[in-house]
C-alpha atoms as a PDB file:
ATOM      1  CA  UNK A   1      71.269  51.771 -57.802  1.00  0.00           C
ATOM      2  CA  UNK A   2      74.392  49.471 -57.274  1.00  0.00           C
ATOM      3  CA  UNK A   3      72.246  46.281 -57.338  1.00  0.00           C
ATOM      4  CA  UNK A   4      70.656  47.641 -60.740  1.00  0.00           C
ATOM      5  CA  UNK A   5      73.909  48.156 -62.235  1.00  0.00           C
ATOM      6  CA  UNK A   6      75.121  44.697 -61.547  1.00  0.00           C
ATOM      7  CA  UNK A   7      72.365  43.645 -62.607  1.00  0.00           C
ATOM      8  CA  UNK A   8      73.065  44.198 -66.353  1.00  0.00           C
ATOM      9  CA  UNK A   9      76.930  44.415 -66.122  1.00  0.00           C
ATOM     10  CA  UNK A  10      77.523  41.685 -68.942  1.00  0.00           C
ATOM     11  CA  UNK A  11      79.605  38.675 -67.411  1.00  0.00           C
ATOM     12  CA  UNK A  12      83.780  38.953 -67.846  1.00  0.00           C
ATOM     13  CA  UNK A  13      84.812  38.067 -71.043  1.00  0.00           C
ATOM     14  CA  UNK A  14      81.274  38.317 -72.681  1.00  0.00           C
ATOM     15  CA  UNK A  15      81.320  40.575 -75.908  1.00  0.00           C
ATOM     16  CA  UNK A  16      79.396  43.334 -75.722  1.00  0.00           C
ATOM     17  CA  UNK A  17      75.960  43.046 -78.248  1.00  0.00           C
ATOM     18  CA  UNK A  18      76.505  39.417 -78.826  1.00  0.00           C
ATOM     19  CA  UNK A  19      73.481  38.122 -81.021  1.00  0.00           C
ATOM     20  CA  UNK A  20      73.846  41.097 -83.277  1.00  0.00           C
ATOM     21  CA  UNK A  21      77.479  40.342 -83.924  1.00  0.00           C
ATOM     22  CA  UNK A  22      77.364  36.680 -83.529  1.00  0.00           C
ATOM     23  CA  UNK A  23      74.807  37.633 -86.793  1.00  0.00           C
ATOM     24  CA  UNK A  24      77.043  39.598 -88.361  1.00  0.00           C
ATOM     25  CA  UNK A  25      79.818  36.960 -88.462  1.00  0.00           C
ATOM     26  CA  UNK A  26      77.702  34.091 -89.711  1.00  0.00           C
ATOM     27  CA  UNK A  27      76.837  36.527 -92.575  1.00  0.00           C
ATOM     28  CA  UNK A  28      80.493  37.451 -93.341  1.00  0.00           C
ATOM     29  CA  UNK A  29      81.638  34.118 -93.211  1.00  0.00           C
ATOM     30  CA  UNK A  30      78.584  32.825 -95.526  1.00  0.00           C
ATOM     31  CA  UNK A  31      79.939  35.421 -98.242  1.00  0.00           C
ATOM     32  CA  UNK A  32      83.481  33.562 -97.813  1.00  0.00           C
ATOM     33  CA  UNK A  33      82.908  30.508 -97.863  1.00  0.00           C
ATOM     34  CA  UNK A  34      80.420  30.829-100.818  1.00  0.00           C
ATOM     35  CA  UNK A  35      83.459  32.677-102.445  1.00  0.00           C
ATOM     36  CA  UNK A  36      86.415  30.689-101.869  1.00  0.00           C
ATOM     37  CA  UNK A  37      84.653  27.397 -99.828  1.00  0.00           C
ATOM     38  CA  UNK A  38      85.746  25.763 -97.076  1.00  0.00           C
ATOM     39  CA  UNK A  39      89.616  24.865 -97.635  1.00  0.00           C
ATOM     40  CA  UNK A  40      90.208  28.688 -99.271  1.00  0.00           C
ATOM     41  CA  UNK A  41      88.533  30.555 -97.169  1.00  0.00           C
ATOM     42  CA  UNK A  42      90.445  32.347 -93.400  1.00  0.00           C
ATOM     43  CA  UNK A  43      89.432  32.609 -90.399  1.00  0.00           C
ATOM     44  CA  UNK A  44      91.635  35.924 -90.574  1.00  0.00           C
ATOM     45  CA  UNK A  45      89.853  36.775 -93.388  1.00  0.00           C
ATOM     46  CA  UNK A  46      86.503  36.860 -91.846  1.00  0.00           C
ATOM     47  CA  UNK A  47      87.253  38.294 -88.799  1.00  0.00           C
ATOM     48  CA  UNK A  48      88.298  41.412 -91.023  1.00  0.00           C
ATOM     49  CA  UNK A  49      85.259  41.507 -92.923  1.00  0.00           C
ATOM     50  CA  UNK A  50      83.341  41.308 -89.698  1.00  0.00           C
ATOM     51  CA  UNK A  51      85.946  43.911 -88.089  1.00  0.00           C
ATOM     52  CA  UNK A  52      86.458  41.459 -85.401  1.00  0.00           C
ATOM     53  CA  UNK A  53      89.566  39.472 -83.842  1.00  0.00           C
ATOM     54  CA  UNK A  54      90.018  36.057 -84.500  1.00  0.00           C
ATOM     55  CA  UNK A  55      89.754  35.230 -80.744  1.00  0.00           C
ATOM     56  CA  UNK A  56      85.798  36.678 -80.943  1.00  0.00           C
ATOM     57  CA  UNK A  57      85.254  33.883 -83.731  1.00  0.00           C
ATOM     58  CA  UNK A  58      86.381  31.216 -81.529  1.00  0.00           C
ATOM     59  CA  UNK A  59      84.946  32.499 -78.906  1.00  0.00           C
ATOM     60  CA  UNK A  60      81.711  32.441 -80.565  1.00  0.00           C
ATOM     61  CA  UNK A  61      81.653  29.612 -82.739  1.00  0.00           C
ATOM     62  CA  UNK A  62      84.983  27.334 -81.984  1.00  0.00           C
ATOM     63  CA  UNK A  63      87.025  25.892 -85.020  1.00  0.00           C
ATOM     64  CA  UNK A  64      86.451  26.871 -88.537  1.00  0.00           C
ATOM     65  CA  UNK A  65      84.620  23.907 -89.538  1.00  0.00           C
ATOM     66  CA  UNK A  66      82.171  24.286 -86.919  1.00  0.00           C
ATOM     67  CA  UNK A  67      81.375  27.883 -87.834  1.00  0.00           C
ATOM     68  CA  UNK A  68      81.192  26.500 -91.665  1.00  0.00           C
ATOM     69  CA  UNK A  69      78.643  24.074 -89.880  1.00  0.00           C
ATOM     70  CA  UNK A  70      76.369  26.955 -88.340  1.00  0.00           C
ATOM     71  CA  UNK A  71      76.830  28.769 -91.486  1.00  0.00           C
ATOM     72  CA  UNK A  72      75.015  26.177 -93.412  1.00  0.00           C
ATOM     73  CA  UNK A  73      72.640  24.843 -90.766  1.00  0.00           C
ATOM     74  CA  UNK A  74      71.158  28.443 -90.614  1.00  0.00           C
ATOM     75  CA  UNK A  75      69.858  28.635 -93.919  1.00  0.00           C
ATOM     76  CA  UNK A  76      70.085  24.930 -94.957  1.00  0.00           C
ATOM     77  CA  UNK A  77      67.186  24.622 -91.607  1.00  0.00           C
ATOM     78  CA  UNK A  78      65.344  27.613 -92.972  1.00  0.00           C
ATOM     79  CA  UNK A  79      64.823  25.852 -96.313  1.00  0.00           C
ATOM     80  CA  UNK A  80      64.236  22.238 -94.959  1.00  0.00           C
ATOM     81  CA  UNK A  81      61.541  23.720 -92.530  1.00  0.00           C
ATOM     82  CA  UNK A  82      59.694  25.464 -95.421  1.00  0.00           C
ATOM     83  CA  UNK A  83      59.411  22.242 -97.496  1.00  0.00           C
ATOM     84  CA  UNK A  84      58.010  20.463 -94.271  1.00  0.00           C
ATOM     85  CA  UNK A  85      55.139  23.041 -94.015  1.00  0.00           C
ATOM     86  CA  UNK A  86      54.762  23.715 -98.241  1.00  0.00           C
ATOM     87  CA  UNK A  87      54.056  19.957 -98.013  1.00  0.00           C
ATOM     88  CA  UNK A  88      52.285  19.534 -94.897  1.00  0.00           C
ATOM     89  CA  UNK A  89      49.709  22.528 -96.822  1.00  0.00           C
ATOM     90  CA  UNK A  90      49.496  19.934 -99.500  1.00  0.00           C
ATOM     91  CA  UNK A  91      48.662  16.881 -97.655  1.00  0.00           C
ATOM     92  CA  UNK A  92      46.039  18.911 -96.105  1.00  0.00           C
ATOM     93  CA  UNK A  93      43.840  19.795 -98.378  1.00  0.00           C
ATOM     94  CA  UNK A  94      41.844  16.706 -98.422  1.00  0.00           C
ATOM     95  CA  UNK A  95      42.496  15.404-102.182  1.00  0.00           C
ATOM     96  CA  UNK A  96      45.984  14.078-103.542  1.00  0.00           C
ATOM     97  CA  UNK A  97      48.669  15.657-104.721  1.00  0.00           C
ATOM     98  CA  UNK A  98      50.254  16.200-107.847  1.00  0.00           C
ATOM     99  CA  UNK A  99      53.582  15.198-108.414  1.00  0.00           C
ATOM    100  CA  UNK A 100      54.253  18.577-110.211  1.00  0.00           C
ATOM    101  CA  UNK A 101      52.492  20.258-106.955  1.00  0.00           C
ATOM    102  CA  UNK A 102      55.046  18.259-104.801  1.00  0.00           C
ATOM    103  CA  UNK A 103      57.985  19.501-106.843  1.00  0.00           C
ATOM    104  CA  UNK A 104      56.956  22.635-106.698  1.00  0.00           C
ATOM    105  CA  UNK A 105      56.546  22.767-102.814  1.00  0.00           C
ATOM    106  CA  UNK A 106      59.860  21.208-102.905  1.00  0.00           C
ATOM    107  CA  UNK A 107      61.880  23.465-104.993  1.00  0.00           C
ATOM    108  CA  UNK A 108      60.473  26.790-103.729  1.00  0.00           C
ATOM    109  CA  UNK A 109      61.935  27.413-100.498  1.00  0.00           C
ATOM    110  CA  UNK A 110      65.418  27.282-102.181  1.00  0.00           C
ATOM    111  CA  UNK A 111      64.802  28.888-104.985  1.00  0.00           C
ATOM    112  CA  UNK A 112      63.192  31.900-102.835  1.00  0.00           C
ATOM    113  CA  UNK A 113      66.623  32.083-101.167  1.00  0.00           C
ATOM    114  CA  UNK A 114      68.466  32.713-103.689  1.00  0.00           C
ATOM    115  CA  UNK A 115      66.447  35.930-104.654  1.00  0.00           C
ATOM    116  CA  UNK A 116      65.892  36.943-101.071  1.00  0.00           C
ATOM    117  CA  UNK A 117      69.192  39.470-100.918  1.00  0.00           C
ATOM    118  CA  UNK A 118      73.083  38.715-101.438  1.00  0.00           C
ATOM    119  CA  UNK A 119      73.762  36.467 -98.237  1.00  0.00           C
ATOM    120  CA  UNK A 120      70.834  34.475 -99.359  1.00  0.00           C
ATOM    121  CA  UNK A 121      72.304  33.839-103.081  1.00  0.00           C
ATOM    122  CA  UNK A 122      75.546  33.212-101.811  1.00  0.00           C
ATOM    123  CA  UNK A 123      74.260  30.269 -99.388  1.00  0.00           C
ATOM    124  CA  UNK A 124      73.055  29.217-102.710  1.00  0.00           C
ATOM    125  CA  UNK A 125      76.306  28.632-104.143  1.00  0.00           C
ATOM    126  CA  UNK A 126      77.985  27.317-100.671  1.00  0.00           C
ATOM    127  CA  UNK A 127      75.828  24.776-100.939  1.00  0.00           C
ATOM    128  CA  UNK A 128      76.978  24.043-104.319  1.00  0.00           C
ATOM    129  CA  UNK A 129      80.453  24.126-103.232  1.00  0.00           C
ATOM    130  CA  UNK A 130      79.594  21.522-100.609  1.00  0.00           C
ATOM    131  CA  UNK A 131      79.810  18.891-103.373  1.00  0.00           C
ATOM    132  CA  UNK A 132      83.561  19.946-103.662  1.00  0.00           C
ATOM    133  CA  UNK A 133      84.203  19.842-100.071  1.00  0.00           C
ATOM    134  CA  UNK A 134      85.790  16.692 -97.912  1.00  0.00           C
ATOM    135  CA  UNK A 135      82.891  13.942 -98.332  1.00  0.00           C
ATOM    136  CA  UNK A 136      82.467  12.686 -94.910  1.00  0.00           C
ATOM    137  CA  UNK A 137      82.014  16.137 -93.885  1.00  0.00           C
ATOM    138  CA  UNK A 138      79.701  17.430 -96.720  1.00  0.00           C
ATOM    139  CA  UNK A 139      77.446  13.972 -96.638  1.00  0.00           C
ATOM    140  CA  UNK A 140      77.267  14.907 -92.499  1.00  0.00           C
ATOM    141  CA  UNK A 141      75.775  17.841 -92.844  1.00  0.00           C
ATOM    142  CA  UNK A 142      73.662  17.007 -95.659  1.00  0.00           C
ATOM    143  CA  UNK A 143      72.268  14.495 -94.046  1.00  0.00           C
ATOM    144  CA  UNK A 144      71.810  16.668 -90.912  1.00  0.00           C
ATOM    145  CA  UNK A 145      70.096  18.745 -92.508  1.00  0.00           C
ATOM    146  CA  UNK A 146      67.944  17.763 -95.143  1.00  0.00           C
ATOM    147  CA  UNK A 147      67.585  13.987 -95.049  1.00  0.00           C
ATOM    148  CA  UNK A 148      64.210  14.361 -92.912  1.00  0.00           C
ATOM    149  CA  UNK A 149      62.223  16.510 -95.068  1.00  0.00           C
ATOM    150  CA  UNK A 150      63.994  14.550 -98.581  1.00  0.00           C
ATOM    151  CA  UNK A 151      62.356  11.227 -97.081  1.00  0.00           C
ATOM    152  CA  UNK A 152      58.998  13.071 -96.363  1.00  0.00           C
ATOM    153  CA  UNK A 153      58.834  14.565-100.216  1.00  0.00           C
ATOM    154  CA  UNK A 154      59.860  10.729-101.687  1.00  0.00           C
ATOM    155  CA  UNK A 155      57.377   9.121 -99.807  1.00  0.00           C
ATOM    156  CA  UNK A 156      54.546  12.094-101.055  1.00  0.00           C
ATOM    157  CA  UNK A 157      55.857  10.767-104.575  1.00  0.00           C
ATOM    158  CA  UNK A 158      55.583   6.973-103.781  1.00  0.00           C
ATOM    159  CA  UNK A 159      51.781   8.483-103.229  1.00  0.00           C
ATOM    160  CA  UNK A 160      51.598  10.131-105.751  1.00  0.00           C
ATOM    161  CA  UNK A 161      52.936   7.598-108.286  1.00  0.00           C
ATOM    162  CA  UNK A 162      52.086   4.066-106.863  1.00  0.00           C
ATOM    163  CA  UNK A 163      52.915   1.688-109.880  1.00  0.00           C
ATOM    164  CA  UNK A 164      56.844   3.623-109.597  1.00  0.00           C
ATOM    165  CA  UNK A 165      58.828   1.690-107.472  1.00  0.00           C
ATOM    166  CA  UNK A 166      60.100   3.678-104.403  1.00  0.00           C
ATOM    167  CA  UNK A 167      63.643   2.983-105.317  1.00  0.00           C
ATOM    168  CA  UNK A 168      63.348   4.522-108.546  1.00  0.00           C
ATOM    169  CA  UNK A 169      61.821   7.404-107.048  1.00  0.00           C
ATOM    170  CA  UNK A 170      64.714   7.758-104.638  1.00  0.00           C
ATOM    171  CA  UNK A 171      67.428   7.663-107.294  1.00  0.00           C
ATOM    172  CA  UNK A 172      64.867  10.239-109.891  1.00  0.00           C
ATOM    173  CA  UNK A 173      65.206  12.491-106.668  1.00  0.00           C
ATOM    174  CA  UNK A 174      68.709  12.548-107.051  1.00  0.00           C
ATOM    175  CA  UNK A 175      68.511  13.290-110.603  1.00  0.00           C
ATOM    176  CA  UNK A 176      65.906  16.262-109.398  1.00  0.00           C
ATOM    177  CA  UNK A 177      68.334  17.634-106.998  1.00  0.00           C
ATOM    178  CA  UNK A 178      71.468  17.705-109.821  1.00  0.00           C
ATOM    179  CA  UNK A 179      69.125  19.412-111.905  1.00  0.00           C
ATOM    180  CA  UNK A 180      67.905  22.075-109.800  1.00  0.00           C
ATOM    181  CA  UNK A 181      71.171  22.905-108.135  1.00  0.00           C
ATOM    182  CA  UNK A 182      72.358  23.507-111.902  1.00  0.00           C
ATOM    183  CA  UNK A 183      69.715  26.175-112.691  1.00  0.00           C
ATOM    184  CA  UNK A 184      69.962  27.606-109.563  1.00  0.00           C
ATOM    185  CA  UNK A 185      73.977  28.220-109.846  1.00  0.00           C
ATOM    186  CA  UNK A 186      74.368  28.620-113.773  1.00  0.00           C
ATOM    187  CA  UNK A 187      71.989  29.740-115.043  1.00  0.00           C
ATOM    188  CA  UNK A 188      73.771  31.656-117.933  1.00  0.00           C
ATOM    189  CA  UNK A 189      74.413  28.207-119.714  1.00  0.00           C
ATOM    190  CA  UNK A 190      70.369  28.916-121.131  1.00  0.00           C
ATOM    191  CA  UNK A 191      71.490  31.408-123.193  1.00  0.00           C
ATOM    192  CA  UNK A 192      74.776  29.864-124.964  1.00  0.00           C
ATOM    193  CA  UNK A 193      72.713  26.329-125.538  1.00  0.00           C
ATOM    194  CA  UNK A 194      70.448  28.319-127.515  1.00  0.00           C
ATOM    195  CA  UNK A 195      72.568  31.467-129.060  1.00  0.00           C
ATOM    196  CA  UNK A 196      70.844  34.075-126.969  1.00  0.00           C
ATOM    197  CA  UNK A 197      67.219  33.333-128.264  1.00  0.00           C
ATOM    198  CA  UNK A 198      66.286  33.143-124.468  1.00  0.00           C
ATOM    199  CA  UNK A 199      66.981  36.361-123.241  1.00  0.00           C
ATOM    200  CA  UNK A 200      66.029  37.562-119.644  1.00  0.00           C
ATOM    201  CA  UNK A 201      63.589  35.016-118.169  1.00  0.00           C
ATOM    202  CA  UNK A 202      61.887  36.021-115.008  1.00  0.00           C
ATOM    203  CA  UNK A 203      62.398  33.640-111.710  1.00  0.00           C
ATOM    204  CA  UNK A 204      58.601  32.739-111.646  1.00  0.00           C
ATOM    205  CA  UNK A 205      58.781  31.748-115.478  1.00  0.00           C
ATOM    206  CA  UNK A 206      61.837  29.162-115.200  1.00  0.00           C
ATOM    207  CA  UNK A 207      61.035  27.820-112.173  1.00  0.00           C
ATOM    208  CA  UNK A 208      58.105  26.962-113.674  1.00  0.00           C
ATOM    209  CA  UNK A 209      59.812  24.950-117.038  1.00  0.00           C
ATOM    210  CA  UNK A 210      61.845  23.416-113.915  1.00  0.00           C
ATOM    211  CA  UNK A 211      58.760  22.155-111.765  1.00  0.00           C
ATOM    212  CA  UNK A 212      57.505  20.733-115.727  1.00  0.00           C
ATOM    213  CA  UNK A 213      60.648  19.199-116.604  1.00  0.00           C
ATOM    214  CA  UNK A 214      61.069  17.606-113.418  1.00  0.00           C
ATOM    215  CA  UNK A 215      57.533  16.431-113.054  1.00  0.00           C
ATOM    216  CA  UNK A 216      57.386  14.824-116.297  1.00  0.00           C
ATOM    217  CA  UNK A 217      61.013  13.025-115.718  1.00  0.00           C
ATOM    218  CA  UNK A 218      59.535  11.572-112.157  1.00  0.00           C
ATOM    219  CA  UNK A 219      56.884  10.154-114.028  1.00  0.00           C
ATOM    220  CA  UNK A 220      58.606   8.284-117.019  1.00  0.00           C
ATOM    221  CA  UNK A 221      57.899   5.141-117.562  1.00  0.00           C
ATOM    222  CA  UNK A 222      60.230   2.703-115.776  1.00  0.00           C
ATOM    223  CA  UNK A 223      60.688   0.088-119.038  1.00  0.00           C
END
């Protein structure tokens, strides 16, 4: 009975239920920092929303910066490994793809975040704020995160396109990204460009104009 008991004693200084709670710290913090960003947002601050101490964030995830880092990895890897498979689907099925089916395998995993519950839309607009925070550190975890599966999607539009020159492609992927990042964060700006005549559009419905637009703008003529 002793032996059991030591058994699953939890080690000194271990917190009690730590997965769960290391969870529900990433999630407070991911409402934060999508609030106020990196530079406004406490540590103190978090570790109230969590009902925690400050010492249990450290403990758990070091300096602030590197819990902003986990906070973003999290999702950021969840999206980036859904465009690998959404394209690897694509490449499988035996006859090329379209540059509009590309975009759309692209764009999807992100834009099913954002409707997937609140933490989910507010990784949405961290990752907006990302553009405000320090460079180095914002084109580091970019880069971490999504550079593998950006270089898979341009090279499925080199494909796709042949007589567009990959470095055209690269820089229209840019363009692609700016434009998608706007709809996903703003998109009440529909409805003042055209006094209202929009309405309510469903998710499916403008991500749909969005894969068009895009599509169309990757393949413009070059001269």
């Amino acid at each position: 009975m002793a032996s059991d008991a030591a058994a699953t004693a939890r080690k000194p200084g271990r917190p009690k239920d730590g997965p769960e709670l290391a969870d529900v710290i990433l999630d407070k913090a991911e409402l934060a920092f999508a609030e106020h960003g990196f530079a406004g947002t406490r540590v103190r601050d978090i570790a109230a929303m969590a009902g925690v101490n400050q010492a249990l964030i450290r403990y758990y995830f070091g300096t602030k910066e590197d819990l902003f880092d986990k906070v973003f990895r999290r999702r950021g890897s969840l999206i980036s490994g859904a465009r690998h498979v959404l394209l690897d689907r694509l490449l499988a099925q035996g006859k090329p793809a379209k540059v509009s089916e590309i975009v759309m395998a692209y764009l999807r995993p992100q834009w099913d975040m954002k409707h997937s519950g609140p933490n989910g839309a507010a990784f949405v607009r961290l990752q907006a704020r990302l553009h405000a925070e320090p460079e180095e550190h914002a084109i580091r975890l970019r880069r971490e995160v999504y550079d593998d599966s950006v270089k898979r999607y341009v090279q499925a539009l080199s494909e796709a396109m042949p007589r567009i020159p990959r470095e055209t492609i690269g820089m229209r992927m840019a363009f692609l990204v700016g434009a998608y990042l706007f709809m996903l964060n703003d998109v009440g700006r529909l409805n003042d460009m055209t006094d209202g005549q929009i309405g309510m559009i469903g998710r499916d419905e403008m991500l749909d104009q969005l894969v068009r637009f895009l599509a169309a703008g990757l393949c413009a003529p070059t001269g």
